[in-house]
C-alpha atoms as a PDB file:
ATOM      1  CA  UNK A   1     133.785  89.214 136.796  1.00  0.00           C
ATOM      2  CA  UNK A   2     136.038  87.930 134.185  1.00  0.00           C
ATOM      3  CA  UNK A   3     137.852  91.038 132.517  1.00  0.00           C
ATOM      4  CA  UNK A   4     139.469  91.099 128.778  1.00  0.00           C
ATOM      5  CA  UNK A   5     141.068  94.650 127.475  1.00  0.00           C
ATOM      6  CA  UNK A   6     141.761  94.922 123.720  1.00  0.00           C
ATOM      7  CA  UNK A   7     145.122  96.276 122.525  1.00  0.00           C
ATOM      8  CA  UNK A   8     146.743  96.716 119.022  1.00  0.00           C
ATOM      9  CA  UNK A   9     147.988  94.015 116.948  1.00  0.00           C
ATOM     10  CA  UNK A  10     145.850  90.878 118.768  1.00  0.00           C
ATOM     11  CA  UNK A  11     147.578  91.754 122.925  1.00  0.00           C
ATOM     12  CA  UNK A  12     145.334  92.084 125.079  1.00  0.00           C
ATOM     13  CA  UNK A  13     145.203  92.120 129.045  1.00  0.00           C
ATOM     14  CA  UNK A  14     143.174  89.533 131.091  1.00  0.00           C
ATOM     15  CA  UNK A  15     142.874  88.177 135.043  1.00  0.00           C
ATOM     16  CA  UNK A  16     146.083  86.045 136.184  1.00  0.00           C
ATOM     17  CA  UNK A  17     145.856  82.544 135.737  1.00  0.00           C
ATOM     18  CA  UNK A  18     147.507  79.794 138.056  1.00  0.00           C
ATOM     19  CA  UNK A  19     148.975  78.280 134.661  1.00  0.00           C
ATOM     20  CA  UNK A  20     150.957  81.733 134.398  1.00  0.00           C
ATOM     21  CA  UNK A  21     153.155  81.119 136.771  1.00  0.00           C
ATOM     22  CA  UNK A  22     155.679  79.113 134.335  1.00  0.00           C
ATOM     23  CA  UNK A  23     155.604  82.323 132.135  1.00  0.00           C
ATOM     24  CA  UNK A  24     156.508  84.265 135.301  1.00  0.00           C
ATOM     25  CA  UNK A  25     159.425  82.400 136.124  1.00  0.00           C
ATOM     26  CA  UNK A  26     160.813  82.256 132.898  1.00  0.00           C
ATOM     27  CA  UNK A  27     160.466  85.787 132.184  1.00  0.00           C
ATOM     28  CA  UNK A  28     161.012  87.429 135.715  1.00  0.00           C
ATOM     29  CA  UNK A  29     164.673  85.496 135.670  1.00  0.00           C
ATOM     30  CA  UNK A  30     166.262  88.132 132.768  1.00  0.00           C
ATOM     31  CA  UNK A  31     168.301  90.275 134.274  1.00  0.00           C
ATOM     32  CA  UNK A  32     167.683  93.148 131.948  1.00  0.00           C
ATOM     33  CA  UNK A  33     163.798  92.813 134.287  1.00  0.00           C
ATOM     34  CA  UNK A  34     165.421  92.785 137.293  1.00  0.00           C
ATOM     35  CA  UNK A  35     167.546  95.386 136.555  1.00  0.00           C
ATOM     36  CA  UNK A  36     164.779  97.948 135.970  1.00  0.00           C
ATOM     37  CA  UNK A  37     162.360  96.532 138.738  1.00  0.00           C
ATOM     38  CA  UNK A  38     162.777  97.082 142.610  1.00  0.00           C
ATOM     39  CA  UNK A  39     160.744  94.751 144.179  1.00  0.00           C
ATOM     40  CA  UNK A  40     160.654  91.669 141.951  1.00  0.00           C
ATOM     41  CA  UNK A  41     162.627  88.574 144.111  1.00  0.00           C
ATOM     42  CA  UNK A  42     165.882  87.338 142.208  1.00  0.00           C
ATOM     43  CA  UNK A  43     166.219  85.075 141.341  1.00  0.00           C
ATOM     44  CA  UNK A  44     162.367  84.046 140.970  1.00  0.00           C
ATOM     45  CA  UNK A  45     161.034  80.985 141.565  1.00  0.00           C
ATOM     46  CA  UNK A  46     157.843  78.906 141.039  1.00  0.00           C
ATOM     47  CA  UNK A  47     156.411  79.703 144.395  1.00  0.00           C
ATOM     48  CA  UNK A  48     157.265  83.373 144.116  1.00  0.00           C
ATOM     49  CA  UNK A  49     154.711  83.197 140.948  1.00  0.00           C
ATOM     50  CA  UNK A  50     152.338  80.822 143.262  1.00  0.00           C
ATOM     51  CA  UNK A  51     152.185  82.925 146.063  1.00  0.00           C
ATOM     52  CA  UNK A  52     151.948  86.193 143.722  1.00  0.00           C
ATOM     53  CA  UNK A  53     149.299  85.144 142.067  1.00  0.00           C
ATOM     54  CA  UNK A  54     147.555  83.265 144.537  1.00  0.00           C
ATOM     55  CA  UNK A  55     148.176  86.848 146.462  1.00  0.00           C
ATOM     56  CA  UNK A  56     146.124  88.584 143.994  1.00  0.00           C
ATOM     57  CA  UNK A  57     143.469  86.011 143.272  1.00  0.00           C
ATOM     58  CA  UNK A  58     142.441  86.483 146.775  1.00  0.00           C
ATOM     59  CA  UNK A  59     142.440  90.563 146.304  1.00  0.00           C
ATOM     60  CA  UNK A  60     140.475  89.710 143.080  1.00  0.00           C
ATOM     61  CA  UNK A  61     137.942  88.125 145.195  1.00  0.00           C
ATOM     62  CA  UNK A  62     137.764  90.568 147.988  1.00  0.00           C
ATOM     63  CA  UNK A  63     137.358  93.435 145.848  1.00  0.00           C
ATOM     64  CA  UNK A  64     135.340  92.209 143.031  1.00  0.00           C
ATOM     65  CA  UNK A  65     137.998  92.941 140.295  1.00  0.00           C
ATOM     66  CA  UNK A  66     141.372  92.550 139.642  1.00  0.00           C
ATOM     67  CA  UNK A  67     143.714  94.945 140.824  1.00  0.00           C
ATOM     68  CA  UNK A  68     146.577  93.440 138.323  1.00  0.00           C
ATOM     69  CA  UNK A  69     146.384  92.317 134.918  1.00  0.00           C
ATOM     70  CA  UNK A  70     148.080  89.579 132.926  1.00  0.00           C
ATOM     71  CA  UNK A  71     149.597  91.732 129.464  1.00  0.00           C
ATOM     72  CA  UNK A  72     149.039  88.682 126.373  1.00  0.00           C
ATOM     73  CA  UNK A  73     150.466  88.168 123.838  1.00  0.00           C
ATOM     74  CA  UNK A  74     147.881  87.195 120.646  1.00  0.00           C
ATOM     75  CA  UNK A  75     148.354  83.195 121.121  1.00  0.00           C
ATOM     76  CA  UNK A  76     147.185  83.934 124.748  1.00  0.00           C
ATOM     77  CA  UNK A  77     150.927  83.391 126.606  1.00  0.00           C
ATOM     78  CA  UNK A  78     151.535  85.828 129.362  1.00  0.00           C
ATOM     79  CA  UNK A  79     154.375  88.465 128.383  1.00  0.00           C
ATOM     80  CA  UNK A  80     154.134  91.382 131.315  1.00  0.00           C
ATOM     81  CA  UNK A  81     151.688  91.998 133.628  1.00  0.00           C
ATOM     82  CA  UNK A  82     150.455  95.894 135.236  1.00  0.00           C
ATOM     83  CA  UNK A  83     148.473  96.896 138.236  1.00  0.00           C
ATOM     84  CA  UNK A  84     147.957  98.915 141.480  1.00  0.00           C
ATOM     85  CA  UNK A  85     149.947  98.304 144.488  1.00  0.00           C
ATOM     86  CA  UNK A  86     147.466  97.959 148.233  1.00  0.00           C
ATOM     87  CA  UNK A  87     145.124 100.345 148.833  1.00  0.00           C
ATOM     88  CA  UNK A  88     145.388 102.187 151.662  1.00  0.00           C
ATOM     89  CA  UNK A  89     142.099 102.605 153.468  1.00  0.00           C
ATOM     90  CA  UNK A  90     143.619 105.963 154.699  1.00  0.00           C
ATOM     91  CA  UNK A  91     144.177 106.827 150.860  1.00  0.00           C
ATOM     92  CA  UNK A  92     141.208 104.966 148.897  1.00  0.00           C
ATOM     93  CA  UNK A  93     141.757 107.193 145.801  1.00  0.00           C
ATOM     94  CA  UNK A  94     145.132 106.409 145.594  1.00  0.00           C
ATOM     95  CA  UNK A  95     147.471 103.834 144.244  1.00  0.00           C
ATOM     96  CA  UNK A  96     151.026 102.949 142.907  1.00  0.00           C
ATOM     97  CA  UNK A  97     151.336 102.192 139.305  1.00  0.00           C
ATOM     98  CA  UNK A  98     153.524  99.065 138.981  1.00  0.00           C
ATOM     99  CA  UNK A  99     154.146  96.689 135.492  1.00  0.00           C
ATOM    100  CA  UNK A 100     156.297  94.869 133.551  1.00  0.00           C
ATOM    101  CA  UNK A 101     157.135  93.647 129.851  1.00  0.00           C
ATOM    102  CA  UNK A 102     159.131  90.684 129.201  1.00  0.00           C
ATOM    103  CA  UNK A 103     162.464  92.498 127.449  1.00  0.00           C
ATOM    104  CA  UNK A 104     162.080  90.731 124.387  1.00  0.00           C
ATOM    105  CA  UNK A 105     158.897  92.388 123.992  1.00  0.00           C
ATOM    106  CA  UNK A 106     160.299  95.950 124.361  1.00  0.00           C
ATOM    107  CA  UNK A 107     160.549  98.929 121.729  1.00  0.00           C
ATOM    108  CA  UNK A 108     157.047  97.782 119.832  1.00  0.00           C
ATOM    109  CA  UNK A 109     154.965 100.207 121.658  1.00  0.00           C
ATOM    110  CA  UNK A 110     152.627  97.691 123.946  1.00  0.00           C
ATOM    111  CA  UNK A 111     153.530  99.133 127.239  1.00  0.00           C
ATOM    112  CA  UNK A 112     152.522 102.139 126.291  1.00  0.00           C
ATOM    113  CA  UNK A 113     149.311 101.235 125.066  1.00  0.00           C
ATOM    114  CA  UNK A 114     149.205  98.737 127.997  1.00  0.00           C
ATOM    115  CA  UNK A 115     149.320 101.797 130.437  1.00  0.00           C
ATOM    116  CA  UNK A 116     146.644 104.204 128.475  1.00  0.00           C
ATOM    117  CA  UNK A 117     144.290 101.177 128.887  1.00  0.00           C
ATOM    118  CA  UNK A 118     144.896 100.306 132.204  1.00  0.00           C
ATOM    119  CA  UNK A 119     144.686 103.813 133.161  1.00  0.00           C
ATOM    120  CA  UNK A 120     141.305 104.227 132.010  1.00  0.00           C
ATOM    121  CA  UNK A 121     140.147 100.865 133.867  1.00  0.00           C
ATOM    122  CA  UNK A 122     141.724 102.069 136.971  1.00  0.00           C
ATOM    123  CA  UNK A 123     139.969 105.678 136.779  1.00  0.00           C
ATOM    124  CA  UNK A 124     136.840 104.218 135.736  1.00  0.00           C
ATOM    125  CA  UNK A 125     136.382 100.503 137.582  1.00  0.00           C
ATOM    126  CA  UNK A 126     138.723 100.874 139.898  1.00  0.00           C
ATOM    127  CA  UNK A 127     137.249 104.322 141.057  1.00  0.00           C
ATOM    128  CA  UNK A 128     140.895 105.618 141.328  1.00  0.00           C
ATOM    129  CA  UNK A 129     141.838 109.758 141.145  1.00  0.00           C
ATOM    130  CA  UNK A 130     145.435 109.667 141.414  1.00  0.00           C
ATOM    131  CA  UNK A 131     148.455 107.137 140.173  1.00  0.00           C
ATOM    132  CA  UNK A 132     152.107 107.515 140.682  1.00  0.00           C
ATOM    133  CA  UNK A 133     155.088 105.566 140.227  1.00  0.00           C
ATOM    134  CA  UNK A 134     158.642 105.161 140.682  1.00  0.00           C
ATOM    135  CA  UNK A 135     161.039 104.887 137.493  1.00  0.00           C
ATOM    136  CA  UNK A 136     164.682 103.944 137.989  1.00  0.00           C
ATOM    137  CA  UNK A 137     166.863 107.267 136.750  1.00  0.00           C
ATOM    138  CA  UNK A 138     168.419 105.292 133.982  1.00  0.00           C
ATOM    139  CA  UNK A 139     165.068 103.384 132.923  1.00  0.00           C
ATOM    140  CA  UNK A 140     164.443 105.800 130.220  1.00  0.00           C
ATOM    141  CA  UNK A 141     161.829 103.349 128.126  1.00  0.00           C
ATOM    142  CA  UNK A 142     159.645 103.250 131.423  1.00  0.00           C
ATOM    143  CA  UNK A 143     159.473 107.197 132.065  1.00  0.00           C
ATOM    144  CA  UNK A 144     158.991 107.540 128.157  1.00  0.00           C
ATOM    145  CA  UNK A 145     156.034 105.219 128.511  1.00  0.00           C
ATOM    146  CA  UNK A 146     154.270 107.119 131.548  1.00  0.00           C
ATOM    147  CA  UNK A 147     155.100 110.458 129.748  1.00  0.00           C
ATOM    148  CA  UNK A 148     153.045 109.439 126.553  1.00  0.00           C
ATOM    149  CA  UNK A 149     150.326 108.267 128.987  1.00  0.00           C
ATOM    150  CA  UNK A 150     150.664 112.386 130.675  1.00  0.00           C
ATOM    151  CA  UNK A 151     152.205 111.251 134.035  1.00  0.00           C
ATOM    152  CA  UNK A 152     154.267 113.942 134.982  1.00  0.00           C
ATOM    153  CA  UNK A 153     157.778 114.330 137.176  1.00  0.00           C
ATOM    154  CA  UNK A 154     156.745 115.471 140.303  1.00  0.00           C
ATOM    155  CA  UNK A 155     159.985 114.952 142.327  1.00  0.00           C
ATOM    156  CA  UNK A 156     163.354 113.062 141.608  1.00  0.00           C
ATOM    157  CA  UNK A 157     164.638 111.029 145.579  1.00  0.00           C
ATOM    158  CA  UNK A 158     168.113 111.779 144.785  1.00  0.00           C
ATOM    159  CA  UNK A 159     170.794 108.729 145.661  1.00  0.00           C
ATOM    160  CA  UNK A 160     167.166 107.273 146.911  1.00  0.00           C
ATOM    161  CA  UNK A 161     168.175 103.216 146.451  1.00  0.00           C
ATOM    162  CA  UNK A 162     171.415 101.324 146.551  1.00  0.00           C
ATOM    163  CA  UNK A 163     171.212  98.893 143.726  1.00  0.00           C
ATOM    164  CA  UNK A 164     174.062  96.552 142.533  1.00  0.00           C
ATOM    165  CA  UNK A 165     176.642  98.722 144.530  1.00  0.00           C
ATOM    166  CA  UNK A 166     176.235 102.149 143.518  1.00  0.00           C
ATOM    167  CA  UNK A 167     173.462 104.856 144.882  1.00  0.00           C
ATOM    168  CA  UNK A 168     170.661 106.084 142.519  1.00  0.00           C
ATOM    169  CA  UNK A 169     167.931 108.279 141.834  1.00  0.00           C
ATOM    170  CA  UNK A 170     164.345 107.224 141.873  1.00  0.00           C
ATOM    171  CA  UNK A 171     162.133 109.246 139.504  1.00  0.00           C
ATOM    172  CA  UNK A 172     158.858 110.022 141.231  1.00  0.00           C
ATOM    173  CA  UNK A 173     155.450 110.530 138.303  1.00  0.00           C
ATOM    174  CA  UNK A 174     152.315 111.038 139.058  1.00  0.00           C
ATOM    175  CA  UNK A 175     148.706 111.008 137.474  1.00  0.00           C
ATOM    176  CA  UNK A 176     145.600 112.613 138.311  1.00  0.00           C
ATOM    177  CA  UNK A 177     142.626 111.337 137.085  1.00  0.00           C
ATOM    178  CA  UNK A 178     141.217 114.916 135.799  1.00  0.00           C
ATOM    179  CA  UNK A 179     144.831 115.013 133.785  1.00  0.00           C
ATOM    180  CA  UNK A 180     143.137 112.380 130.884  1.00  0.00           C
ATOM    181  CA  UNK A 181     140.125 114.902 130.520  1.00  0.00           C
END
């Protein structure tokens, strides 16, 4: 099942390639990404973007679709890339929200349209009824994104991470699938 999601202005979002792994290390070594991101290695290497998308090729091929989606730019170049964290078989209706834009990319309103798509193909084809996500306090661009797409603050994990020597609070949102309606 090969999957292509139109946004504005040519972007669109596709299945991860094994040629996007060069666009992965370029982009995932900015600081300004890893300073907004909690799980992304630094710095990132070729076989990070290997195994990551090798990682979700095989989930790709368990599940029938993609769980995580390459973000394009319009000459096809991967710029970002969203999806759902593992599904626990405890929790099938439930995933984590996770994504990224290369920063040079930021301010012209693609993740947000990025998310409002995605949302509707993990409601719909992913057979999802709840998202969340964690934002980093300061990351006001990210919580400004999920708040256009109607997550909503449902708890803020005060002094929650240590990051680059000082304690901070994790932003908790959360999405029900009913909310879009």
């Amino acid at each position: 099942m090969m999957i292509e999601l139109l946004l504005k202005n040519s972007f669109w979002l596709s299945q991860l390639q094994s040629s996007d792994a060069i666009a992965y290390v370029e982009h995932l070594n900015d600081p300004t990404i890893h300073q907004t991101t909690e799980n992304i290695p630094y710095p990132y290497t070729k076989e990070h973007a290997l195994h990551w998308i090798q990682r979700h090729t095989n989930i790709t091929n368990q599940y029938g679709k993609p769980h995580l989606l390459a973000i394009r730019n319009p000459q096809g170049q991967l710029i970002g890339s969203i999806g759902i964290g593992e599904i626990d078989e405890r929790h099938p209706h439930v995933a984590e929200l996770g994504y990224w834009l290369a920063s040079s990319y930021w301010g012209q309103g693609i993740m947000t349209q990025t998310v409002q798509v995605f949302l509707h193909y993990a409601f719909i084809e992913l057979s999802l009824l709840r998202l969340w996500t964690r934002v980093f306090e300061f990351n006001w661009g990210s919580r400004r994104v999920l708040e256009k797409n109607g997550f909503k603050l449902e708890g803020i994990q005060r002094q929650h991470l240590y990051r680059d020597g000082k304690l901070i609070d994790d932003y908790l949102y959360g999405l029900l699938k009913t909310d879009l309606s």
